[in-house]
Protein backbone atom coordinates (compact mmCIF):
# COMPACT_ATOMS: atom_id res chain seq x y z
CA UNK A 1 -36.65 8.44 -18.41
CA UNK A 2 -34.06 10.97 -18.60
CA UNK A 3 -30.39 11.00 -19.34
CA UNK A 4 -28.15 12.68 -16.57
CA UNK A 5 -25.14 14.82 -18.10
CA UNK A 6 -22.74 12.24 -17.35
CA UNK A 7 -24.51 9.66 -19.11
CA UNK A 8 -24.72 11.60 -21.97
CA UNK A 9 -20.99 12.33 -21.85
CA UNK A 10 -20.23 8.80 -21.37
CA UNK A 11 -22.33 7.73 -24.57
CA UNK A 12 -20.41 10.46 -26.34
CA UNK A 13 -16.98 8.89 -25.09
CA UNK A 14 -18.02 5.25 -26.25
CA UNK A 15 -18.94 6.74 -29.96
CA UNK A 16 -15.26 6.53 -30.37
CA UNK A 17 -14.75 2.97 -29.18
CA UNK A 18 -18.19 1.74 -31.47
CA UNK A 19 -20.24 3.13 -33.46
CA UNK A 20 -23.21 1.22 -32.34
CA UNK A 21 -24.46 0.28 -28.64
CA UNK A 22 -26.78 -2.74 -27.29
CA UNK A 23 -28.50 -1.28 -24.12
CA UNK A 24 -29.46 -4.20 -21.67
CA UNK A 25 -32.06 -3.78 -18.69
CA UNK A 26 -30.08 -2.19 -15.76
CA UNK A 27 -28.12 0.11 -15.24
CA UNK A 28 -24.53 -1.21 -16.32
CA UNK A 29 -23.91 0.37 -20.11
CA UNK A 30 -21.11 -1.49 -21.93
CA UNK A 31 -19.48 -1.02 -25.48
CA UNK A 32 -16.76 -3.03 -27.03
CA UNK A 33 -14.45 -1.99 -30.27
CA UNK A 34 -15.22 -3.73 -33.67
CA UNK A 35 -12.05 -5.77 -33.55
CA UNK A 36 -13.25 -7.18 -30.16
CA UNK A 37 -9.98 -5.73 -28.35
CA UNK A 38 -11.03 -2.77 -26.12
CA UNK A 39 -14.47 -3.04 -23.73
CA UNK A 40 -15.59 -0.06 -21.28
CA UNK A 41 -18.05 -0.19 -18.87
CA UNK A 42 -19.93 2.34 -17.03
CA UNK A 43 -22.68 2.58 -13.96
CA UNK A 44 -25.60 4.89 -14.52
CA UNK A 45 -27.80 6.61 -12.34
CA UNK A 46 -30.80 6.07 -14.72
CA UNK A 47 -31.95 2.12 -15.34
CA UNK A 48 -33.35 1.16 -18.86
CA UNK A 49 -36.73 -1.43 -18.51
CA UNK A 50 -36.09 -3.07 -21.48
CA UNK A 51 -33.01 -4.50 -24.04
CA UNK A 52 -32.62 -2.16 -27.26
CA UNK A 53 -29.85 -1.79 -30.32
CA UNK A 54 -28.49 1.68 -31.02
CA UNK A 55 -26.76 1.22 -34.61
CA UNK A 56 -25.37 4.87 -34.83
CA UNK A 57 -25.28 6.21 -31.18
CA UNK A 58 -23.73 9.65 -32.31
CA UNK A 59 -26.53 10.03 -34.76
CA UNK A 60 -28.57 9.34 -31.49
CA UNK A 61 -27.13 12.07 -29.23
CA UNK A 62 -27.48 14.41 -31.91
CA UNK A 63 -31.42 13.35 -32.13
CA UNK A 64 -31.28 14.23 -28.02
CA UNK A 65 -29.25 17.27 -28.48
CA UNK A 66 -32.14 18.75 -30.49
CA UNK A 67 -34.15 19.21 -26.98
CA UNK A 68 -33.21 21.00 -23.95
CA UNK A 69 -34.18 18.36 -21.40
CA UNK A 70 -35.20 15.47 -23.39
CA UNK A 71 -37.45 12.47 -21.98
CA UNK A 72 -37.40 8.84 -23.56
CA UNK A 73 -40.05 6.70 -23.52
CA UNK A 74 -38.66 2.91 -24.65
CA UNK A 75 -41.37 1.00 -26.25
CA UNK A 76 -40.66 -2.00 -28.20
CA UNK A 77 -39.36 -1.50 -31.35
CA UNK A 78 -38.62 2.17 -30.71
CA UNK A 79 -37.80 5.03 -28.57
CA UNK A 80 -39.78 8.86 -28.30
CA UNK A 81 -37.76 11.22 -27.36
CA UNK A 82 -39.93 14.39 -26.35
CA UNK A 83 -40.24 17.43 -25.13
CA UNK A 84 -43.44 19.39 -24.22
CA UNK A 85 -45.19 19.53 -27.76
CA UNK A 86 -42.10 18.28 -29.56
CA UNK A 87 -41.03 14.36 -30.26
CA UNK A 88 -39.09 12.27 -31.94
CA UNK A 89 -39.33 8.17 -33.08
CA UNK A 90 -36.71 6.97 -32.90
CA UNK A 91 -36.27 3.44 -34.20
CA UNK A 92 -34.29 0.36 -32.85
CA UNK A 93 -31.53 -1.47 -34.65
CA UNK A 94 -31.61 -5.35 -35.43
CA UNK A 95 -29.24 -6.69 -32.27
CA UNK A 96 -27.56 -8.96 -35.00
CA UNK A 97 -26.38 -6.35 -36.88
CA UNK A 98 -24.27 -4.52 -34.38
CA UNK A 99 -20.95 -5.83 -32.38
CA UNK A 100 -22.10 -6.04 -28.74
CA UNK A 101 -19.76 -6.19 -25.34
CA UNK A 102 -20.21 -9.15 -23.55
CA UNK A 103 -22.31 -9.93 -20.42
CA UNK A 104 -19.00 -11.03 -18.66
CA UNK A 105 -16.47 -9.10 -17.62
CA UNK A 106 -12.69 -10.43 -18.51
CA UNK A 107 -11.41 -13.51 -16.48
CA UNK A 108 -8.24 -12.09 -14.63
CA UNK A 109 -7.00 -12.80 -10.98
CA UNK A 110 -3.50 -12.30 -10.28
CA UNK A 111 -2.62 -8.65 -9.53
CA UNK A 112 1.40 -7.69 -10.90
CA UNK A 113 0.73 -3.87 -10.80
CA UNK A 114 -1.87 -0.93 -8.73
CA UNK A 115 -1.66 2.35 -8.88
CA UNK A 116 -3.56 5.42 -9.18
CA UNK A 117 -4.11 8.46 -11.80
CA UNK A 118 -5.21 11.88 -10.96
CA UNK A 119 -7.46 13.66 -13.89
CA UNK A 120 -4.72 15.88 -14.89
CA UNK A 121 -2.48 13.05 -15.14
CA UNK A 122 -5.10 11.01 -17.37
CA UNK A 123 -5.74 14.20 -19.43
CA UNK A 124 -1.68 14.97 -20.21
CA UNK A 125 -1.21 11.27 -20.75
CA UNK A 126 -3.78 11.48 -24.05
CA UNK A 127 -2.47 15.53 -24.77
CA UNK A 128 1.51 14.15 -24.85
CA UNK A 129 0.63 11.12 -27.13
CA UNK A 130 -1.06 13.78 -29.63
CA UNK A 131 1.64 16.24 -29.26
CA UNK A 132 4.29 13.79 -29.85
CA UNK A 133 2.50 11.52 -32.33
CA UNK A 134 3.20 8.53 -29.99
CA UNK A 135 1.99 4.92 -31.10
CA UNK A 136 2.56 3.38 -27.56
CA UNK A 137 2.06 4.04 -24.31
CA UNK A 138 4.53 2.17 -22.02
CA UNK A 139 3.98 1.12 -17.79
CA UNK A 140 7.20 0.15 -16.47
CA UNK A 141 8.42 -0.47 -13.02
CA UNK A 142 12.42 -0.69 -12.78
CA UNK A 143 14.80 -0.39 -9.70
CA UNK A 144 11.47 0.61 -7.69
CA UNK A 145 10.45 3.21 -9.71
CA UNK A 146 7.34 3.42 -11.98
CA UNK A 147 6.85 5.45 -14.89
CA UNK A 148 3.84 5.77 -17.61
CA UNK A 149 5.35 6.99 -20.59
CA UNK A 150 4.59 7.29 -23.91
CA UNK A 151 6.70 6.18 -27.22
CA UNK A 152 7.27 3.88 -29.56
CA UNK A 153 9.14 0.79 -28.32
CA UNK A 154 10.76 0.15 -32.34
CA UNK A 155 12.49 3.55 -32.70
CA UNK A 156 14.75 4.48 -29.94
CA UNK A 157 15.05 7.67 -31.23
CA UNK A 158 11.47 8.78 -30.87
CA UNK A 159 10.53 11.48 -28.48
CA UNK A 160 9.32 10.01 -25.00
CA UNK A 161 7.20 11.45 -22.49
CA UNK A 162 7.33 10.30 -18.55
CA UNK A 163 5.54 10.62 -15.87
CA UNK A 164 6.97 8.83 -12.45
CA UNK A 165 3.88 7.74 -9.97
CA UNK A 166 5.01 7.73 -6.61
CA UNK A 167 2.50 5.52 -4.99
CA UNK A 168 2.21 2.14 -6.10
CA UNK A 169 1.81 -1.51 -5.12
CA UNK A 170 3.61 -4.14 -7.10
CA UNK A 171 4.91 -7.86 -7.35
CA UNK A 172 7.76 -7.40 -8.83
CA UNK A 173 9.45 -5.20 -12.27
CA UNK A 174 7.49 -5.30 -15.78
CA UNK A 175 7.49 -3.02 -19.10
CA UNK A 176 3.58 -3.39 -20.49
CA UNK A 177 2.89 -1.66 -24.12
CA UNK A 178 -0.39 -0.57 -24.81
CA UNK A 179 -1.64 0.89 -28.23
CA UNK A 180 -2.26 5.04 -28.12
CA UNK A 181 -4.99 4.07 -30.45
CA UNK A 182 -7.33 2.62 -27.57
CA UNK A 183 -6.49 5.06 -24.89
CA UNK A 184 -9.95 6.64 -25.20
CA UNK A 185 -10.75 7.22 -21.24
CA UNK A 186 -12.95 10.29 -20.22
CA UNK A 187 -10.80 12.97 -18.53
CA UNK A 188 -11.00 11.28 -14.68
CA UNK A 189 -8.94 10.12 -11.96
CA UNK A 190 -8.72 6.08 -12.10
CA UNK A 191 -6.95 3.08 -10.46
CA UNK A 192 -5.01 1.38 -12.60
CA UNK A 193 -4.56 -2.30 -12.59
CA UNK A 194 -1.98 -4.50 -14.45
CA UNK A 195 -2.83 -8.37 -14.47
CA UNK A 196 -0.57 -10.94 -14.67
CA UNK A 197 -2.95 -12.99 -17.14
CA UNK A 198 -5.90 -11.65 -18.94
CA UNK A 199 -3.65 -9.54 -21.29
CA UNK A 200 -5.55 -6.46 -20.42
CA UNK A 201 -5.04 -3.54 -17.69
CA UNK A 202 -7.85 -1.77 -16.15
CA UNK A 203 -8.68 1.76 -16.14
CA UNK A 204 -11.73 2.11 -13.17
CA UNK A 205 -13.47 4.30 -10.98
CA UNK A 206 -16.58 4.02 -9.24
CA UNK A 207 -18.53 4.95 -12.33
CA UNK A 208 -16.50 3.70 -15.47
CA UNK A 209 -14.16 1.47 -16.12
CA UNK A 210 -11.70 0.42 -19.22
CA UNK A 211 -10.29 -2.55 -20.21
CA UNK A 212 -7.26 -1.88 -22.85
CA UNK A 213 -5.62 -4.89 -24.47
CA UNK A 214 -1.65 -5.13 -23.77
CA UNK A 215 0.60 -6.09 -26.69
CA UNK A 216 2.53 -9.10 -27.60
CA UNK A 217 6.05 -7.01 -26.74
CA UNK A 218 5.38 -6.48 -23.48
CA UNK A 219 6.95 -8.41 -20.01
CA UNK A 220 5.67 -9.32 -16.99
């Protein structure tokens, strides 16, 4: 078994949303944050034959990163990682000891909000947060117009950063407040969905997804 690029880029993403990762069979890969409020979720080209624990997944890519084109053989209680007359053990973590995402995905139906981000857009969304030290992002539709900014909804002095999306399908106005803190996405285009219940919006594209938690201050 071998990890494509991508894969390895997305286990390098999830590092900063856990620490530790519980691999099921398949080929769905899924991570949740320690405080149970942000989840991701990505497909992979490559399917694992067997359930395994990770407990420190960046100490794990750095293990692959010692090969040029690794391949990982997943026996039972752990994984060799080889290449031509070089190899690694690698051994499993206890399942119980690490904070697991859920089979399920989050129960939501009712659509408020759709809309779509480019890459660039994604990328300057995280770069204008840093730049401006902002605690919040903010979706708001008003008058027919949507913005994504980011801010912080106590100070009304604080800088702010906008960007208006043209295209978008929505029932009705809303301001939703996310925390900076979980906007952790790999630098892609993505739909984004806002849910009436569920208190999350989704981040997705045909090969990862993101489900960040909306706070108590915002209105639908």
């Amino acid at each position: 078994m071998k990890l494509e690029q991508f894969e390895t880029d997305v286990l390098k993403n999830f590092t900063v949303i856990n620490q530790s990762i519980l691999f099921r069979e398949g080929n769905i890969v899924k991570t949740m944050s320690p405080n149970k409020t942000l989840e991701a979720r990505a497909v992979f080209e490559t399917s694992f034959d067997r359930e395994f624990a990770i407990y420190d997944l960046k100490n794990f890519l750095s293990v692959l990163s010692l090969f040029d084109d690794p391949d990982i053989e997943l026996e039972e209680d752990y994984a060799i990682i080889k290449e031509n007359n070089r190899s690694v053990v690698y051994n499993y973590a206890d399942p119980d000891t690490i904070m697991a995402a859920p089979k399920e995905d989050f129960d939501v139906n009712e659509v408020a909000l759709k809309f779509r981000l480019t890459e660039e857009q994604t990328r300057e969304i995280a770069r204008a947060g840093g730049v401006l030290r902002s605690p919040e992002i903010c979706i708001e539709v008003a008058d027919g117009t949507l913005k994504v900014k980011t801010l912080d909804s106590e100070n009304d002095s604080y800088n702010e950063y906008n960007i208006d999306i043209e295209e978008f399908e929505n029932d009705g106005d809303l301001k939703i407040f996310m925390r900076m803190e979980y906007y952790k996405l790999l630098e892609m285009p993505y739909e984004v969905t806002v849910y009436r219940d569920g208190d999350v919006v989704r981040f997705q594209n045909r090969k990862v997804e993101y489900w960040i938690p909306v706070e108590d201050n915002s209105t639908l």
